[in-house]
C-alpha atoms as a PDB file:
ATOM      1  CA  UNK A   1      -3.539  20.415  -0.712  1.00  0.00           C
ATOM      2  CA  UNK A   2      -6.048  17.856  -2.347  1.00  0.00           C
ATOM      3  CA  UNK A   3      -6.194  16.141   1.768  1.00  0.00           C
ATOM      4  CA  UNK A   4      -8.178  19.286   2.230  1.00  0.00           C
ATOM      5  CA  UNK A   5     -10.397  19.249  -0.507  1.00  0.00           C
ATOM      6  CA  UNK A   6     -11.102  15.035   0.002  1.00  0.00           C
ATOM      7  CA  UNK A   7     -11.880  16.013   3.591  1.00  0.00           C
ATOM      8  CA  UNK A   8     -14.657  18.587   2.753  1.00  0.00           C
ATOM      9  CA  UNK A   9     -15.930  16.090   0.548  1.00  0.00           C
ATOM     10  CA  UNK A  10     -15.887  13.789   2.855  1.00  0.00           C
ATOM     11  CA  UNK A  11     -13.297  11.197   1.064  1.00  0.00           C
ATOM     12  CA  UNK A  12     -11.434  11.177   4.026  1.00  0.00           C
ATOM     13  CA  UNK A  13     -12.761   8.311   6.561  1.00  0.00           C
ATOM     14  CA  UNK A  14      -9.850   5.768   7.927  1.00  0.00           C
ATOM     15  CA  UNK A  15     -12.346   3.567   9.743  1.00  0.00           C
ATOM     16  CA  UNK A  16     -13.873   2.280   6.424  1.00  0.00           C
ATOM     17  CA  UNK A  17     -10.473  -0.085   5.515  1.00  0.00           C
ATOM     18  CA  UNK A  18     -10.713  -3.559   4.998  1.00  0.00           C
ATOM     19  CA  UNK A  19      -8.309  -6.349   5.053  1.00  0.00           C
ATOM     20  CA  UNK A  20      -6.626  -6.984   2.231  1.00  0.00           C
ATOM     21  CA  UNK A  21      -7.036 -10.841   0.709  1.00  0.00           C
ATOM     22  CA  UNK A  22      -4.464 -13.321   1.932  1.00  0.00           C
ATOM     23  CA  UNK A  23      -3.337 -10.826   4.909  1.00  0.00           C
ATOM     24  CA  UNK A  24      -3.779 -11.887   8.859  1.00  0.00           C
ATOM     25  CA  UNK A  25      -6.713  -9.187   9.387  1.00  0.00           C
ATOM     26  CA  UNK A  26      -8.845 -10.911   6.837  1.00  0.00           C
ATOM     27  CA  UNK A  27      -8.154 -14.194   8.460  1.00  0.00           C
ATOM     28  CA  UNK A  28      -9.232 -13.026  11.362  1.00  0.00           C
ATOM     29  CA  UNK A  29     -12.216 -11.384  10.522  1.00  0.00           C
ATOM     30  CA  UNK A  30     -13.078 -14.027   9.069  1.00  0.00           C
ATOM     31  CA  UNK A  31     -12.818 -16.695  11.972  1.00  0.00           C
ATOM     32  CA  UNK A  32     -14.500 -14.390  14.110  1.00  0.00           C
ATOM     33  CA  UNK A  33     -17.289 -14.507  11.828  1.00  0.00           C
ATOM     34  CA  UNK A  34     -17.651 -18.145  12.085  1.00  0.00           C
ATOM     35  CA  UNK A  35     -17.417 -18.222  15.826  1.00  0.00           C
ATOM     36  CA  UNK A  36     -19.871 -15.782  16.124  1.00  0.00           C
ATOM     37  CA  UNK A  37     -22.462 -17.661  13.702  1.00  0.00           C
ATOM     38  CA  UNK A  38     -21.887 -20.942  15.855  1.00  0.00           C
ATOM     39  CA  UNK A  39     -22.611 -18.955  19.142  1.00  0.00           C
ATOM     40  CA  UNK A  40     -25.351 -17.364  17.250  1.00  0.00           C
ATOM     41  CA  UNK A  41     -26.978 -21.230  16.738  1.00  0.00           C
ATOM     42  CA  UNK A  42     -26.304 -22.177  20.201  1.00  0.00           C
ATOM     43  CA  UNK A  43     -28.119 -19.006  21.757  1.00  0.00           C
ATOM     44  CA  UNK A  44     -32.122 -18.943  22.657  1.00  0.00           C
ATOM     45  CA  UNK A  45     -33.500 -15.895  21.331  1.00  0.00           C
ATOM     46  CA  UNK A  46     -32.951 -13.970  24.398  1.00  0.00           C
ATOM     47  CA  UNK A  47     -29.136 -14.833  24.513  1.00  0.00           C
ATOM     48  CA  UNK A  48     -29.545 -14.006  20.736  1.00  0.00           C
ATOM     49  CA  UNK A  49     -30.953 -10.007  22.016  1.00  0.00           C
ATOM     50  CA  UNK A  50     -28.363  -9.869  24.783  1.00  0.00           C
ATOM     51  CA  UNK A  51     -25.239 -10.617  22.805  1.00  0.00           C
ATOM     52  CA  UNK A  52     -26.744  -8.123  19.754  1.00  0.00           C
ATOM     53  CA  UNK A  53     -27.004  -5.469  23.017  1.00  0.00           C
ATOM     54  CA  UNK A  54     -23.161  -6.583  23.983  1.00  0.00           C
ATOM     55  CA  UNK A  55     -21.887  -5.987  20.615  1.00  0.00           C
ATOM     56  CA  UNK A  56     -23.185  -2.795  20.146  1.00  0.00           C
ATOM     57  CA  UNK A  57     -21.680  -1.259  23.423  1.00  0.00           C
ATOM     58  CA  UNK A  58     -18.443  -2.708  22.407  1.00  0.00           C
ATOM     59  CA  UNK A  59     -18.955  -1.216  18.787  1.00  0.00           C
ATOM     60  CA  UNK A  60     -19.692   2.572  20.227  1.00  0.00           C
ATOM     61  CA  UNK A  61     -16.276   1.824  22.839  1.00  0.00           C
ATOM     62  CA  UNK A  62     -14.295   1.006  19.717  1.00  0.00           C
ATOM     63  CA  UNK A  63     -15.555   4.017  17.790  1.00  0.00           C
ATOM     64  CA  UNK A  64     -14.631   6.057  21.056  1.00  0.00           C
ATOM     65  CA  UNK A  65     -10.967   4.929  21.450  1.00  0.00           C
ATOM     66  CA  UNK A  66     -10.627   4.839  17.319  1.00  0.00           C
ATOM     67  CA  UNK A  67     -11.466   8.554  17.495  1.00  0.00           C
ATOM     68  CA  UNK A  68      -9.286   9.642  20.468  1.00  0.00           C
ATOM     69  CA  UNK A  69      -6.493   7.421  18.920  1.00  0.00           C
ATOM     70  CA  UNK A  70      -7.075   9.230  15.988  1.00  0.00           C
ATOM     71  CA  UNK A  71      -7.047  12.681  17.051  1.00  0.00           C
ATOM     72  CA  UNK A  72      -4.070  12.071  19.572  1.00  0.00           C
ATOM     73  CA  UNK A  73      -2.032  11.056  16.470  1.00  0.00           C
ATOM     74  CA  UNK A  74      -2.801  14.034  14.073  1.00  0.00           C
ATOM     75  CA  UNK A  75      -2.008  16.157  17.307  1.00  0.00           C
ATOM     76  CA  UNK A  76       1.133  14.297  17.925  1.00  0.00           C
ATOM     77  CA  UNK A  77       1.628  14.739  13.842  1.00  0.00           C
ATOM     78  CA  UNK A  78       1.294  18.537  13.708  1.00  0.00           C
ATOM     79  CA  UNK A  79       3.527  18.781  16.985  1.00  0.00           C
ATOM     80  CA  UNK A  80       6.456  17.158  14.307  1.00  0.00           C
ATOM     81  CA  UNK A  81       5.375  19.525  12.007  1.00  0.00           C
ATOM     82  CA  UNK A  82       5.426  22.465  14.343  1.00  0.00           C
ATOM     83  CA  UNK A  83       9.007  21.010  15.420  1.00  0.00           C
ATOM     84  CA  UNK A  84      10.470  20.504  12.793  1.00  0.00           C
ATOM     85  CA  UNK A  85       9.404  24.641  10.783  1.00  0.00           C
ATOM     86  CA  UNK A  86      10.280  26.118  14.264  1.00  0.00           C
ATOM     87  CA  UNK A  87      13.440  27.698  15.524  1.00  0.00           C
ATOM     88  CA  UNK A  88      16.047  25.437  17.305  1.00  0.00           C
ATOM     89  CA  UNK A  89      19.257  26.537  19.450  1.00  0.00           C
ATOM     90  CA  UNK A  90      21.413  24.003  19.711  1.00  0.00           C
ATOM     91  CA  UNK A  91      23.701  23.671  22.331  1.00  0.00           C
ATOM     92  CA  UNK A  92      26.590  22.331  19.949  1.00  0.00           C
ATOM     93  CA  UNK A  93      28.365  24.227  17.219  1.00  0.00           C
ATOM     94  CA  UNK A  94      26.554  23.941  13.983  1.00  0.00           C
ATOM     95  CA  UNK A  95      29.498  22.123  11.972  1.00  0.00           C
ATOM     96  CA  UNK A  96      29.285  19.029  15.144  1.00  0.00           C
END
């Protein structure tokens, strides 16, 4: 059980992954980077303020449908779990 014991030492945190070098996540992190430093140059400083605003709404509506994604699959996980250590009656012989 050392999951338990990294989560109440709070080890456990799936959002904080990074792409690895060479692989298509990094890539695209990467180009969106660039595009946002050459809308960044093209902005006035109130553009500049609004997109900032824009980007942190989308940030907290990521981190909203990360967590629900996250919960619904360690749900879905423990509903295996629960299937899989409870009792089943088959409708078929056992030797089918």
């Amino acid at each position: 059980m050392y999951l338990l014991k990294d989560l109440w030492y709070g080890n456990v945190n799936p959002s904080e992954r990074y792409g690895r070098r060479g692989s298509e996540y990094r890539r695209l992190t990467e180009e969106a980077n660039g595009c946002m430093d050459r809308l960044v140059a093209k902005l006035t400083p109130k553009g500049t303020e609004i997109l900032e605003e824009f980007l942190d709404k989308h940030m907290i509506l990521n981190s909203i449908c990360e967590e629900d994604t996250f919960i619904r699959g360690v749900r879905i996980g423990a509903q295996f779990i629960l299937d899989v250590v409870s009792d089943y009656r088959s409708q078929l012989p056992r030797n089918c």
